[in-house]
Protein backbone atom coordinates (compact mmCIF):
# COMPACT_ATOMS: atom_id res chain seq x y z
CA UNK A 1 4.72 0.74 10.26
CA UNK A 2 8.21 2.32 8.71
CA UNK A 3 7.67 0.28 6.20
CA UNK A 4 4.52 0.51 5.04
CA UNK A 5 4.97 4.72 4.58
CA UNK A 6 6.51 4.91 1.32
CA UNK A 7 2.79 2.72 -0.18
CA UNK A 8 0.98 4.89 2.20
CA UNK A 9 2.52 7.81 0.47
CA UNK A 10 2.13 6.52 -2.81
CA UNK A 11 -1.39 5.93 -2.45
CA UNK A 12 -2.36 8.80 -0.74
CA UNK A 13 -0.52 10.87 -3.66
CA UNK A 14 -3.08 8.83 -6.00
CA UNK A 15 -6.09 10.16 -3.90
CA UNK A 16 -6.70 6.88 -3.03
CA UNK A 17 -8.32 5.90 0.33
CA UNK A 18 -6.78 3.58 2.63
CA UNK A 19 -7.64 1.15 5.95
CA UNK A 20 -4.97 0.17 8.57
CA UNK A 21 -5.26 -3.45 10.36
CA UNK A 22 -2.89 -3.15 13.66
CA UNK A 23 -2.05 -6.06 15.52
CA UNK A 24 -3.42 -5.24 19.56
CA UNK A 25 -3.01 -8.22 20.89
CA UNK A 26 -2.34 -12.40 20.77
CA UNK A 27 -3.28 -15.09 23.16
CA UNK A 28 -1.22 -18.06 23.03
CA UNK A 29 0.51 -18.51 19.97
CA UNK A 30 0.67 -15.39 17.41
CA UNK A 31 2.35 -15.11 14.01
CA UNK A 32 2.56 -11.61 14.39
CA UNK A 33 3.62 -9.50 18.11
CA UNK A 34 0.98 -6.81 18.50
CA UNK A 35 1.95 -3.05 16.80
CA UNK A 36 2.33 -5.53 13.57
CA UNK A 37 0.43 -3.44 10.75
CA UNK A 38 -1.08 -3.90 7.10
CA UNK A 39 -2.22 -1.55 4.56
CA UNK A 40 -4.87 -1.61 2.20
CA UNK A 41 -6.08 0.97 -0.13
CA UNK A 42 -9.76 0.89 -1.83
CA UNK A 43 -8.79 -1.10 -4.75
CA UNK A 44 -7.58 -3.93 -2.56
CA UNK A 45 -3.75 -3.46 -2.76
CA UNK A 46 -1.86 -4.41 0.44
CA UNK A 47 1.52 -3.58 1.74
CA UNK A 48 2.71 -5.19 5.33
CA UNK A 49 1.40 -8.28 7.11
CA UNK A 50 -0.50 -9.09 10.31
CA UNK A 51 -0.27 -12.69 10.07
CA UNK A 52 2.60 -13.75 7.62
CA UNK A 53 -0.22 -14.55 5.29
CA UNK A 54 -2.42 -17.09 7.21
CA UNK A 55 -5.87 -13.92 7.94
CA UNK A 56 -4.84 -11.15 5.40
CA UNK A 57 -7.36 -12.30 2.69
CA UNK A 58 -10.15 -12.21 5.26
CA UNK A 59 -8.28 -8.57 6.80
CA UNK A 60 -8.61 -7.25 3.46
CA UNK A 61 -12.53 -8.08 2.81
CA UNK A 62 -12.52 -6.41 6.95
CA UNK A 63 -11.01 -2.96 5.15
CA UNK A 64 -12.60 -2.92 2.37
CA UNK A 65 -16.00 -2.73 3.93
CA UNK A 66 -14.87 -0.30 6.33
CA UNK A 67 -13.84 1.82 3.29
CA UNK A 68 -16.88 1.46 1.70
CA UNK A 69 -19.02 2.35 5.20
CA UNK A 70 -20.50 -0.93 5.06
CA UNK A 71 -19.03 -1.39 8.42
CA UNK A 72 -17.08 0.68 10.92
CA UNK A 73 -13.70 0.51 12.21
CA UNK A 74 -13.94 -2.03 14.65
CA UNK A 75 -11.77 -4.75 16.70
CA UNK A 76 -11.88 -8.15 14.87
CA UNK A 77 -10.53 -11.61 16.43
CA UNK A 78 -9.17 -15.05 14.65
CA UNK A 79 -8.11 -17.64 16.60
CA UNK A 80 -7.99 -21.62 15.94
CA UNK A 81 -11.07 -22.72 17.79
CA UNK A 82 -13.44 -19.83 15.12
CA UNK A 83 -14.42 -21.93 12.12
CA UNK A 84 -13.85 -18.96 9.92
CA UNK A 85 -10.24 -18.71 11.27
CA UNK A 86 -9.41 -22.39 10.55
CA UNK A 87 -11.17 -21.40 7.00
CA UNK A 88 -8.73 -18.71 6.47
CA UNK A 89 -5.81 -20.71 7.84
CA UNK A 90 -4.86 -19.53 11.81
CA UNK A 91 -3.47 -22.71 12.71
CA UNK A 92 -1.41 -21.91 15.31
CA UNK A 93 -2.90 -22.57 18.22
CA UNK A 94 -3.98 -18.79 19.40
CA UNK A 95 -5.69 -15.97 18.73
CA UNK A 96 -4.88 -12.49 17.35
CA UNK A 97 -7.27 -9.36 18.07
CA UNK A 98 -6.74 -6.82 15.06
CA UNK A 99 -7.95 -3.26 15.14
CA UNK A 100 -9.19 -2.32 11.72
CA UNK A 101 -9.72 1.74 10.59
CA UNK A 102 -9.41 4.27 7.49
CA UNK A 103 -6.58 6.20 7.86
CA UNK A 104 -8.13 9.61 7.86
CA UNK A 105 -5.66 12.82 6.99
């Protein structure tokens, strides 16, 4: 998360809102250890990574609906047997559980 402050700073300077994506936990095989975290702000910039790339484009569509109310913060799951984790690319063999919410001030 240490490194995410200095965007989170940034954008929150720019009045611009922002959703965090957390890592809470992995079954089996994980790209990420849980407490790995991701940024994005409401224009769809990211900083950080809860997957090394393989979920963050489907994490990011996640926040941005959160941001826009569309949906509420909320624990989401891809692992390798969910089609739409194989879509996005989880091919390692587990599953990761993210928890998704604004980052109110």
């Amino acid at each position: 998360m240490k490194d995410l402050l200095e965007d989170i700073d940034r954008w929150r300077a720019a009045g611009l809102r922002i959703a965090v994506a957390r890592v809470v936990d992995i079954e089996g095989s994980g790209p990420r250890d849980p407490g790995a975290a991701m940024v994005v702000n409401e224009h769809g910039e990211v900083a950080g990574s809860v997957s090394g790339g393989c979920v963050e484009g489907a994490v990011v569509s996640e926040a941005l609906a959160i941001l826009a109310g569309e949906e509420a913060s909320r624990v989401v799951s891809f692992g390798y047997s969910d089609d739409e984790a194989f879509a996005v690319g989880l091919t390692c063999g587990g599953t990761i559980r993210l928890f998704i919410e604004p980052l109110d001030w």
